[in-house]
Protein backbone atom coordinates (compact mmCIF):
# COMPACT_ATOMS: atom_id res chain seq x y z
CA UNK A 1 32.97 -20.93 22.55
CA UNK A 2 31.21 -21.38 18.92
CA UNK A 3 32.11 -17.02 18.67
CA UNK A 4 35.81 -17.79 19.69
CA UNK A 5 35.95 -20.46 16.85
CA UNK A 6 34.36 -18.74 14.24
CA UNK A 7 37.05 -15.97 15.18
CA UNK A 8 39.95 -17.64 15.06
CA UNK A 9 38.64 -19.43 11.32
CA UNK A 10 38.66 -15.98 10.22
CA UNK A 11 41.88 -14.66 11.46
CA UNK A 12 42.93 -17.95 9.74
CA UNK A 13 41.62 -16.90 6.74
CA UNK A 14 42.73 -13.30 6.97
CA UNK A 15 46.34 -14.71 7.15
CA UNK A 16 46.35 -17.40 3.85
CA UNK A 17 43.81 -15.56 1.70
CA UNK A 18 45.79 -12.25 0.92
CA UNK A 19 48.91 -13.93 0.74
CA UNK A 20 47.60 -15.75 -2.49
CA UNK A 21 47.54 -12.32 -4.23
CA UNK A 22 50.46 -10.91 -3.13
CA UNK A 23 52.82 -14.43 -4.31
CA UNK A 24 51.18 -13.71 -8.02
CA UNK A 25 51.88 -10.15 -8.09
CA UNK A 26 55.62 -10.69 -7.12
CA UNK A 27 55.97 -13.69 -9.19
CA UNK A 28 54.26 -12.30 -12.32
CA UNK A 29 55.29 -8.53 -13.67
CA UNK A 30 54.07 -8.42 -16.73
CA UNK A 31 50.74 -6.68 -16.78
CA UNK A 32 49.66 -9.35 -19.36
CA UNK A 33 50.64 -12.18 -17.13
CA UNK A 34 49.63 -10.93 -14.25
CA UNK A 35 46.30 -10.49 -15.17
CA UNK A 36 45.87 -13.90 -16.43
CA UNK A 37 47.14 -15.29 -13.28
CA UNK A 38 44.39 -13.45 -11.38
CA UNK A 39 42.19 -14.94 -13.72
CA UNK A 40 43.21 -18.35 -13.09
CA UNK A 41 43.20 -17.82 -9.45
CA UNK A 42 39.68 -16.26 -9.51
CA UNK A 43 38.65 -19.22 -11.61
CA UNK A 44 39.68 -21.87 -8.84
CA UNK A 45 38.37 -19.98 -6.50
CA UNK A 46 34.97 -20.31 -8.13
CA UNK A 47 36.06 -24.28 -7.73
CA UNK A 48 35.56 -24.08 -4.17
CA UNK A 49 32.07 -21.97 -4.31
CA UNK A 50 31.03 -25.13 -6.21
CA UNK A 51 32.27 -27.86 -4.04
CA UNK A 52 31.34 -26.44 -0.67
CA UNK A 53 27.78 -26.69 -1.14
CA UNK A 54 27.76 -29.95 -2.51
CA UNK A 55 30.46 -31.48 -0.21
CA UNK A 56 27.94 -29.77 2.35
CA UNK A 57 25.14 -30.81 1.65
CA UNK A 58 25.81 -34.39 0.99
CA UNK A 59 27.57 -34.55 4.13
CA UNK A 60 24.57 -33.14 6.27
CA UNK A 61 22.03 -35.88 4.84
CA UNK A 62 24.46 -38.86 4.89
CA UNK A 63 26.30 -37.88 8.03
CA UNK A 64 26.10 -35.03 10.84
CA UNK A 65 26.41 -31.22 10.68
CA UNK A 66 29.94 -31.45 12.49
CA UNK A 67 30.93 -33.51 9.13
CA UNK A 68 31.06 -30.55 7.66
CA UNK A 69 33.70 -28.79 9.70
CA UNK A 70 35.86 -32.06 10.46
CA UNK A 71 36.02 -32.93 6.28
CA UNK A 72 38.00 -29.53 5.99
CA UNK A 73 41.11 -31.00 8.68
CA UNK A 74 42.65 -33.11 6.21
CA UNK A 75 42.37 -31.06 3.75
CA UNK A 76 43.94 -28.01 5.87
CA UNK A 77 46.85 -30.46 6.76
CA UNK A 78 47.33 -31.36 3.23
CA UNK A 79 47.58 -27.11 2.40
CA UNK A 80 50.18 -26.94 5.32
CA UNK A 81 52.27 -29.63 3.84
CA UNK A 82 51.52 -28.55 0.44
CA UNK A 83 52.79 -24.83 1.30
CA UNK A 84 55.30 -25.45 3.11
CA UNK A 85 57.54 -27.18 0.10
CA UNK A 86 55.50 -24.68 -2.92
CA UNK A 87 55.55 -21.46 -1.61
CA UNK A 88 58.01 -19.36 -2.22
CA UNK A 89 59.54 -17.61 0.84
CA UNK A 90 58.99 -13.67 0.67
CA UNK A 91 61.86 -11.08 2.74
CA UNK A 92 59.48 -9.33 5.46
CA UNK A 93 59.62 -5.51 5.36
CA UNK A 94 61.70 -4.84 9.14
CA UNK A 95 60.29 -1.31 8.41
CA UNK A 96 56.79 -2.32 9.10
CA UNK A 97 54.96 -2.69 12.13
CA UNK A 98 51.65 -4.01 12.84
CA UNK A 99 48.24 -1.55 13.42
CA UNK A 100 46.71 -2.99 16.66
CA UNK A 101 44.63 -0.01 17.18
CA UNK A 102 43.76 0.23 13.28
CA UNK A 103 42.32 -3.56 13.41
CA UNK A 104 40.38 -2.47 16.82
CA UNK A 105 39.00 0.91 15.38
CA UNK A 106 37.71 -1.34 12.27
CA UNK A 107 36.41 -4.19 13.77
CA UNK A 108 34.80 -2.23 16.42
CA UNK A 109 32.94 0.19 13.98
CA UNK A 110 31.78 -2.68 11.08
CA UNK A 111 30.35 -4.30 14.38
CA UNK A 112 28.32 -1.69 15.45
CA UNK A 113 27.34 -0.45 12.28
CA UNK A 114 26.35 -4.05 11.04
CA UNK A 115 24.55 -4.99 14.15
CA UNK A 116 22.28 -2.23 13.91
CA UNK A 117 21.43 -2.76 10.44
CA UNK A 118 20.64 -6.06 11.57
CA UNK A 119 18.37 -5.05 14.30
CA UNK A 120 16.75 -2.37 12.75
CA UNK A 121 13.49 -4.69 11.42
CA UNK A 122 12.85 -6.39 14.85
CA UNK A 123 13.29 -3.01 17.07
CA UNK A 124 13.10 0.10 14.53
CA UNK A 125 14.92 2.96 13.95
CA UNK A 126 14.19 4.43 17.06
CA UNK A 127 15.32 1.90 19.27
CA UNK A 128 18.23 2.82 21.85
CA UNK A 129 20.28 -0.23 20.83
CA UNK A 130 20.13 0.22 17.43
CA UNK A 131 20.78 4.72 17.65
CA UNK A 132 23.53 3.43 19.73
CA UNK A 133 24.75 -0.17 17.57
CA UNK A 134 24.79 2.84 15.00
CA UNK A 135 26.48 5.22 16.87
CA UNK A 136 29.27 3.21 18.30
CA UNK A 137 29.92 1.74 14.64
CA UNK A 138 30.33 5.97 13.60
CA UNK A 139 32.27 6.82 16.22
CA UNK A 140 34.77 3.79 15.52
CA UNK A 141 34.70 4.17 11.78
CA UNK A 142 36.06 7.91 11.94
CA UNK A 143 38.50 7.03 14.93
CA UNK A 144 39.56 4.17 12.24
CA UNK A 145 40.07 6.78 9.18
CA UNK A 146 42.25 9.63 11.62
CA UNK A 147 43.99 7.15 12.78
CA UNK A 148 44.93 5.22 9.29
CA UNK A 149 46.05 8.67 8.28
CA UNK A 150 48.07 9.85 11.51
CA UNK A 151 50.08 6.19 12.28
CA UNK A 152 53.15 6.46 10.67
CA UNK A 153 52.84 2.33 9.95
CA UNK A 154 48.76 2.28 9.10
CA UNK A 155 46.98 -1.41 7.80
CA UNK A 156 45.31 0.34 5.10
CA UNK A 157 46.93 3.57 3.53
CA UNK A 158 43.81 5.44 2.89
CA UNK A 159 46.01 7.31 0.65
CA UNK A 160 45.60 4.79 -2.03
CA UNK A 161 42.14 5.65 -3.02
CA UNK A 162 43.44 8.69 -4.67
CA UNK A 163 44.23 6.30 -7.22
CA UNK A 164 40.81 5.88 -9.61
CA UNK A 165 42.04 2.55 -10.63
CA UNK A 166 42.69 1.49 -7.05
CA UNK A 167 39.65 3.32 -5.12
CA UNK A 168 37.07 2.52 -8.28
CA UNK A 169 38.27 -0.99 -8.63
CA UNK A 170 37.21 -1.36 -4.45
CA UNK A 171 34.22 -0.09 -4.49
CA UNK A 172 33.11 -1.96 -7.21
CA UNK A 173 34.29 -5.18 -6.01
CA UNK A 174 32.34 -4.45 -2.59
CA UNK A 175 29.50 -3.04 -3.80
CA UNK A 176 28.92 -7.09 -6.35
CA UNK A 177 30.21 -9.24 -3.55
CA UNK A 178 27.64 -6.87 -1.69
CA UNK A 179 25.09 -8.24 -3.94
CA UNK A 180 26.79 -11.42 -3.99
CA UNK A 181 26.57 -12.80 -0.46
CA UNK A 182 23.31 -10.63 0.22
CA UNK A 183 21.40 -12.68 -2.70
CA UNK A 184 23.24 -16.29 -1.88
CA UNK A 185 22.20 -16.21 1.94
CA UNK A 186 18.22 -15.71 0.65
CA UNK A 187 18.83 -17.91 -2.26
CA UNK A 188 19.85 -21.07 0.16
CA UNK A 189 16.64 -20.63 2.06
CA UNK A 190 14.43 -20.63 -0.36
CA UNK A 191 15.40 -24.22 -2.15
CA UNK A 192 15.30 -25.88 1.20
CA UNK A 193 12.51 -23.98 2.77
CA UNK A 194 10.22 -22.71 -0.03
CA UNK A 195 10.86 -25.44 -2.79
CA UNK A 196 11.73 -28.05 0.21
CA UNK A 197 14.79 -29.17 -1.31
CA UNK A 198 17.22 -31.62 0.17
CA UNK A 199 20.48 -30.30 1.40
CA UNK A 200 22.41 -31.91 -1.33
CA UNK A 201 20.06 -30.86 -4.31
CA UNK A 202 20.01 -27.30 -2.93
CA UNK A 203 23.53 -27.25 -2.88
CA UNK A 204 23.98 -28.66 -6.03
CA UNK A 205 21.51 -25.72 -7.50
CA UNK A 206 24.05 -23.47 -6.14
CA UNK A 207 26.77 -24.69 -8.43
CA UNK A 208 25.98 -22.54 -11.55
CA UNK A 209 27.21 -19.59 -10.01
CA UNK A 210 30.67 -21.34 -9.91
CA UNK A 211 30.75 -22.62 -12.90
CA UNK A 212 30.15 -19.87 -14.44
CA UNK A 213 32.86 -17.92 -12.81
CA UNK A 214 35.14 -20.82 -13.44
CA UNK A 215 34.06 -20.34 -17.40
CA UNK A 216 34.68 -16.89 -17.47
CA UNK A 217 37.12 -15.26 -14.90
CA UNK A 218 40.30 -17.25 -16.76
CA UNK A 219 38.84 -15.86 -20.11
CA UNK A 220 38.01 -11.78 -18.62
CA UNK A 221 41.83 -10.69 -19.12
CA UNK A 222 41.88 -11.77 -22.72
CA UNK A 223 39.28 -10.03 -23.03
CA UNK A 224 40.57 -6.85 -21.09
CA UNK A 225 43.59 -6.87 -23.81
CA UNK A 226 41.33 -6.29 -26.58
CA UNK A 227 38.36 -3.96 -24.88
CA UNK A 228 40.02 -2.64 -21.79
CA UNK A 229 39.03 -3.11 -18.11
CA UNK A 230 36.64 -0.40 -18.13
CA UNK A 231 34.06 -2.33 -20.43
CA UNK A 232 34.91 -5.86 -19.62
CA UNK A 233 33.62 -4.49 -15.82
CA UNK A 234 31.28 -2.78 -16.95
CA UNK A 235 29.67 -5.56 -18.92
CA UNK A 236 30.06 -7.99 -16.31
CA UNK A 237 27.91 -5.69 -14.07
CA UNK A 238 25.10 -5.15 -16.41
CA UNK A 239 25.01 -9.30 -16.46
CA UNK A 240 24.81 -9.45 -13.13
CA UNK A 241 22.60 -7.11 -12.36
CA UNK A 242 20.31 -8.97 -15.31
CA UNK A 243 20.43 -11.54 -13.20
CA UNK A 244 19.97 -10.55 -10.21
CA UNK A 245 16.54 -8.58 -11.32
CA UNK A 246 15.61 -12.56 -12.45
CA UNK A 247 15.44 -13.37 -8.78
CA UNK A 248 12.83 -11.82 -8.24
CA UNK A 249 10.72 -13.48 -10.98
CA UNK A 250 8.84 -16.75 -9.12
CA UNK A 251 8.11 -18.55 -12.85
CA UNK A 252 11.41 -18.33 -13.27
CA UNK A 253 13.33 -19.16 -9.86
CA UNK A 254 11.05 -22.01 -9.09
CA UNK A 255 11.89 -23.92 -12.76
CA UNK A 256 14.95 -26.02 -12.21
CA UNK A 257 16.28 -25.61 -15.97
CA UNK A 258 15.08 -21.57 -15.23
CA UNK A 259 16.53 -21.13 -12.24
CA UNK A 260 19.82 -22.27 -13.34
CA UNK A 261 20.28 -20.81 -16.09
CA UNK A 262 19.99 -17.65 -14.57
CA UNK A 263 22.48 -18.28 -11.71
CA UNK A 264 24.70 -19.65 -14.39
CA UNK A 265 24.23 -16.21 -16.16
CA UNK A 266 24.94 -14.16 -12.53
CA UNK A 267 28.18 -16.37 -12.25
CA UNK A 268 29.55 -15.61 -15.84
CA UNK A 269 29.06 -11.64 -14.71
CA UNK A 270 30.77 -12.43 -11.35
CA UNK A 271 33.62 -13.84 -13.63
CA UNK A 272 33.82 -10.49 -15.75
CA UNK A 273 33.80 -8.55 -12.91
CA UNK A 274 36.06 -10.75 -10.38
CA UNK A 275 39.93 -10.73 -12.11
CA UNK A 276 39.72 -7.79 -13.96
CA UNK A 277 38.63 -5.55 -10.64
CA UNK A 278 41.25 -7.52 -9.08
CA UNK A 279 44.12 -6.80 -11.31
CA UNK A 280 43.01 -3.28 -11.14
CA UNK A 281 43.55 -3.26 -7.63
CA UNK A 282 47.07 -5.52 -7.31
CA UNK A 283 48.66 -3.51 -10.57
CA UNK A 284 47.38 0.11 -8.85
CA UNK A 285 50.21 -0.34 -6.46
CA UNK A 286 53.90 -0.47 -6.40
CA UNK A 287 55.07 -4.41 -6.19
CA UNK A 288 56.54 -3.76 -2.71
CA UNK A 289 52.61 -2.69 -1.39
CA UNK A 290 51.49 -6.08 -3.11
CA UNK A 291 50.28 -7.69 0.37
CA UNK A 292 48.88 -4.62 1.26
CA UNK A 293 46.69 -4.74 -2.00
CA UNK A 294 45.99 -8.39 -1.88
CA UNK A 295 44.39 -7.76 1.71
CA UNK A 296 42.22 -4.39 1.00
CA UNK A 297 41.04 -6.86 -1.87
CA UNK A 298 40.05 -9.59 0.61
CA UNK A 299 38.49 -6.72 3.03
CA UNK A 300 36.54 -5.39 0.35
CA UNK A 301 35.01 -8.96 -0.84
CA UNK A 302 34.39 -9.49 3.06
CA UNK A 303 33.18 -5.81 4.01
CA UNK A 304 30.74 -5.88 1.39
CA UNK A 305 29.51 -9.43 1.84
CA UNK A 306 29.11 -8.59 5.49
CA UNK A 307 27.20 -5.56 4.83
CA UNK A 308 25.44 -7.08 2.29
CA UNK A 309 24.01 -9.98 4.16
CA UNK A 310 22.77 -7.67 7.19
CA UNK A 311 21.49 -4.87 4.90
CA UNK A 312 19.61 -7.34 2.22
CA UNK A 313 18.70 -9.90 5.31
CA UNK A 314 16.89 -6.30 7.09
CA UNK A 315 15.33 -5.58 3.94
CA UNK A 316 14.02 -8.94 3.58
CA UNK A 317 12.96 -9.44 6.87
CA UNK A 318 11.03 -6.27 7.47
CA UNK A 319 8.97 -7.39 4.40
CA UNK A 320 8.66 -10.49 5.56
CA UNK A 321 7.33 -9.09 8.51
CA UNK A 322 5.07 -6.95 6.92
CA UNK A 323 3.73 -9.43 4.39
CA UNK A 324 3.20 -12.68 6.29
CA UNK A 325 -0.76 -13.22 6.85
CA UNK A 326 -1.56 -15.96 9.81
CA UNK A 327 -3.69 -18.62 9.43
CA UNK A 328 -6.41 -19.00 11.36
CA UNK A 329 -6.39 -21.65 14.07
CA UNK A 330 -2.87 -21.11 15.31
CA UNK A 331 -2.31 -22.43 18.92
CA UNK A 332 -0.65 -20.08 21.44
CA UNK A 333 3.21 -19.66 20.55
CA UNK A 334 3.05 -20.70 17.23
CA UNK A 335 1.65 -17.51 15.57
CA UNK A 336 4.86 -15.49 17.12
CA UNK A 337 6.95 -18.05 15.27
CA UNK A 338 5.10 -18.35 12.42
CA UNK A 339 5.83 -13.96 12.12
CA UNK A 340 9.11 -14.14 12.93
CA UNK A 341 10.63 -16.15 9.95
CA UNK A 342 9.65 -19.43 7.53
CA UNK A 343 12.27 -21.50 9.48
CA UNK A 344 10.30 -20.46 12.60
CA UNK A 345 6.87 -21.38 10.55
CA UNK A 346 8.10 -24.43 9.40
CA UNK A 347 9.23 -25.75 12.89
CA UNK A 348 6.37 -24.85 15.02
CA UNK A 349 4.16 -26.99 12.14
CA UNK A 350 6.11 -29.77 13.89
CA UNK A 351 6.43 -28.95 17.01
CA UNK A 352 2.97 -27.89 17.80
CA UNK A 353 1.80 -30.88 15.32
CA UNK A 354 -0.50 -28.90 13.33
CA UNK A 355 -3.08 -30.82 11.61
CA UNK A 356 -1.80 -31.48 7.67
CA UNK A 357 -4.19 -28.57 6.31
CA UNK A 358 -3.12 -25.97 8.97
CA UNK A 359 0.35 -26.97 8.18
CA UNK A 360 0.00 -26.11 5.02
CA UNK A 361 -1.59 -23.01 5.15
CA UNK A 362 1.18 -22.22 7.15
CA UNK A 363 3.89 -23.04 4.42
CA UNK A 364 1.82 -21.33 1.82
CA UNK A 365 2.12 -17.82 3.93
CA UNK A 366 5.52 -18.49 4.90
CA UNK A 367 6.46 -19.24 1.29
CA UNK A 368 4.27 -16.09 -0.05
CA UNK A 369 6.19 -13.42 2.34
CA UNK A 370 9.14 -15.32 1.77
CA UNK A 371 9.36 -14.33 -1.72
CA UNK A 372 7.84 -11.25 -1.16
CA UNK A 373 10.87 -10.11 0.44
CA UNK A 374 13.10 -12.04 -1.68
CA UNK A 375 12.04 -10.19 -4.07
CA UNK A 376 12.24 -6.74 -2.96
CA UNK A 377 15.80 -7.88 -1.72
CA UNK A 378 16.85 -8.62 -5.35
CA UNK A 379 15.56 -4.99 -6.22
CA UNK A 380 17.83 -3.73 -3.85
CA UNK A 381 20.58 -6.00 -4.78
CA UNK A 382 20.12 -4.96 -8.50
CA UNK A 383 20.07 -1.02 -7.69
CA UNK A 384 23.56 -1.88 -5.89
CA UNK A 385 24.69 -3.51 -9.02
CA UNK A 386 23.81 -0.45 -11.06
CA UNK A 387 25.51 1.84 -8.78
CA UNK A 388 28.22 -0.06 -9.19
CA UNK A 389 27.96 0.44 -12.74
CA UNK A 390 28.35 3.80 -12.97
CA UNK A 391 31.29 3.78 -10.19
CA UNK A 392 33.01 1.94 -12.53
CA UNK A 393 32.36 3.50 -15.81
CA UNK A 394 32.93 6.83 -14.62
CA UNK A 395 35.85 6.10 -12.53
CA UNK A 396 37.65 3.42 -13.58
CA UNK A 397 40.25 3.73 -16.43
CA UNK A 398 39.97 1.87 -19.80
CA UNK A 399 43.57 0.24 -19.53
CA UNK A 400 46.03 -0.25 -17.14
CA UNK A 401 48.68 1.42 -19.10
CA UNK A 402 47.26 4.99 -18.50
CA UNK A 403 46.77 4.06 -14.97
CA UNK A 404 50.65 3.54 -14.72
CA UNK A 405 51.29 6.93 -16.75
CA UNK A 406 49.64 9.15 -14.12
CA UNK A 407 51.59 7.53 -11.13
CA UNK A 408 55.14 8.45 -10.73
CA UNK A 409 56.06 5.65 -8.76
CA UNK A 410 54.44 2.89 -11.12
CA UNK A 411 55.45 4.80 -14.15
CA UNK A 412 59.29 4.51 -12.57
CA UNK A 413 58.41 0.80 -11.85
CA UNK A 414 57.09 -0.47 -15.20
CA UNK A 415 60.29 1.41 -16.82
CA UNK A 416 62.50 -0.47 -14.68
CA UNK A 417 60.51 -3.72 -15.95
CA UNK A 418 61.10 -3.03 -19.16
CA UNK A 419 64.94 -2.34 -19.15
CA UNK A 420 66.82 -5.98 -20.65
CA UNK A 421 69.31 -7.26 -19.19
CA UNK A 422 71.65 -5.17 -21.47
CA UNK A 423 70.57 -2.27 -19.36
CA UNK A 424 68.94 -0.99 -22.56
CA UNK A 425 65.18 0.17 -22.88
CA UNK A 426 62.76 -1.97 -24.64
């Protein structure tokens, strides 16, 4: 029931999300405008990384967790009503047909591959359900990619990463939201389970990172106009990746003042990084292929957070795992809880209503692997960062303009934008 929910939020999501995109990119042509309405867009977006936390948390210490999903009704009715009179009604392409087999190849293989990265601390390598998690997620991946090229109507025209702008743009989007969702899902934990933060005050120490992207992503293609995409990127990166390496630092993390200021800092690099990779992507392709961009933008920001949660989580847990030293004393059952995660520590203090100095001992060695492996998961997360660097600097072209001049199709498109309505060049 609870996996048949979550799965029909995301197909809900996978329907309004992209769309967002692909409205700017037909209502805005000029590269110029375009880009700052990506910028704005980003920028609200960051709006809602801010409030969800907060809204959250409050919620969950005034109220129940199911507040959290019934506060989002009314506000879903209110975007129904809302689009239904503001959005502008698109022609759909007859010529296109949907990809059932494309979305089943995908979701198959990101399954597979994701569940063995997942299961690869608690079972190993070796383990027949993770060599065949792994193998399954191959096998579907490459059915996926012959397939997107064969199918005369594919979701995702792998052609398009021919493109440098387009394909360099994607990777470096998935490789920081990568980073992104990997460091947030550690970062929650260890206000509420390591600092022992309320809900509410650990999602209000969450709000940096949006308020830096709101700060910055509206300002990045002003910026592009006078540097160029390439370095406005690239800079971005390098600030996240600045940050990210802070993570790991415990004098720093555990200040208040400290702490935020350096998720304020990884949020003003998110907002570098977020419109201008974006408007790489949408302007890449011809405006009729808008909604196909706007959704490889959306699966690359999901893909990567995806992967990046299981593949930091694994990293994290394994040296958590590793790490962890049990105190003395434990009663049967609680030592296997104790190893298996600081949630698990924390609730068998309760449950097994360890005496107040054994209980402690047992948040101190929870707390110590905990940030053990936080920290080698920021390492990791910084290294991605890096790579994603020098996808971008190598790959990705300074301006959009030469872009556009090695693409016939653009270059024909952009010329037609520019004729007046006197049919004259200008």
């Amino acid at each position: 029931m609870l996996i048949g929910a979550r799965a029909l939020m995301g197909i809900g999501g996978a329907c309004i999300y992209p769309s967002t995109l692909s409205i700017l990119t037909n209502t805005f042509h000029d590269n110029k405008e375009r880009g700052r309405a990506i910028g704005i867009w980003a920028g609200v977006s960051g709006l809602g990384v801010a409030i969800g936390p907060l809204a959250g948390g409050l919620l969950v210490e005034h109220f129940w967790w199911g507040s959290v999903f019934l506060v989002n009704v009314p506000i879903c009715v209110l975007a129904i009503v809302a689009g239904r009179f503001f959005v502008p009604t698109t022609t759909p392409d007859s010529d296109h047909r949907l990809d059932p087999f494309g979305a089943i190849f995908s979701i198959v293989g990101l399954m597979g591959l994701l569940y063995a990265i997942i299961e690869v601390p608690d079972r190993g390598w070796s383990d027949p359900v993770v060599v065949s998690a792994f193998a399954i997620g191959a096998v579907f991946l490459a059915a996926f990619a012959w397939w997107e090229t064969h199918y005369k109507h594919p979701m995702l025209d792998l052609h398009f990463f021919q493109n440098p702008r387009f394909s360099a743009a994607s990777a470096t989007i998935t490789l920081t939201f990568f980073a992104l969702y990997g460091s947030t899902f550690l970062l929650t934990q260890y206000f509420q389970f390591v600092l022992l933060y309320s809900p509410f005050k650990a999602g209000m120490l969450t709000a940096p990172v949006a308020v830096g992207i709101m700060a910055t992503a509206p300002q990045a293609p002003k910026l592009v106009e006078r540097i160029g995409t390439k370095l406005v990127v690239v800079i971005g990166l390098g600030i996240v990746a600045v940050g990210l390496f802070l993570y790991s630092v415990a004098a720093v993390m555990s200040s208040v003042v400290g702490g935020g200021f350096v998720r304020l800092l990884f949020g003003v690099g998110m907002g570098l990084v977020m419109a201008p990779a974006t408007e790489s992507i949408m302007g890449s392709l011809p405006k009729a292929k808008a909604g196909v961009g706007s959704a490889v933008n959306d699966t690359t920001r999901q893909a990567g957070g995806a992967m990046g949660v299981a593949v930091i989580g694994s990293v994290f847990a394994a040296t958590y795992h590793r790490v962890i030293d049990l105190p003395a004393g434990l009663p049967a059952g609680a030592d296997s809880m104790v190893h298996d995660s600081i949630g698990k520590a924390l609730e068998a203090a309760r449950s097994f209503n360890l005496p107040a100095d054994l209980a402690a001992e047992v948040h101190d060695a929870a707390s110590h692997a905990f940030f053990s492996g936080m920290q080698v998961a920021a390492w990791v997360g910084t290294a991605i960062v890096i790579c994603a660097m020098v996808v971008a600097y190598r790959y990705l072209p300074a301006r959009a303009e030469r872009a556009v001049r090695n693409d016939p199709e653009l270059e024909l498109e952009a010329r037609e934008l520019a004729i007046t309505d006197d049919g004259i060049l200008a």
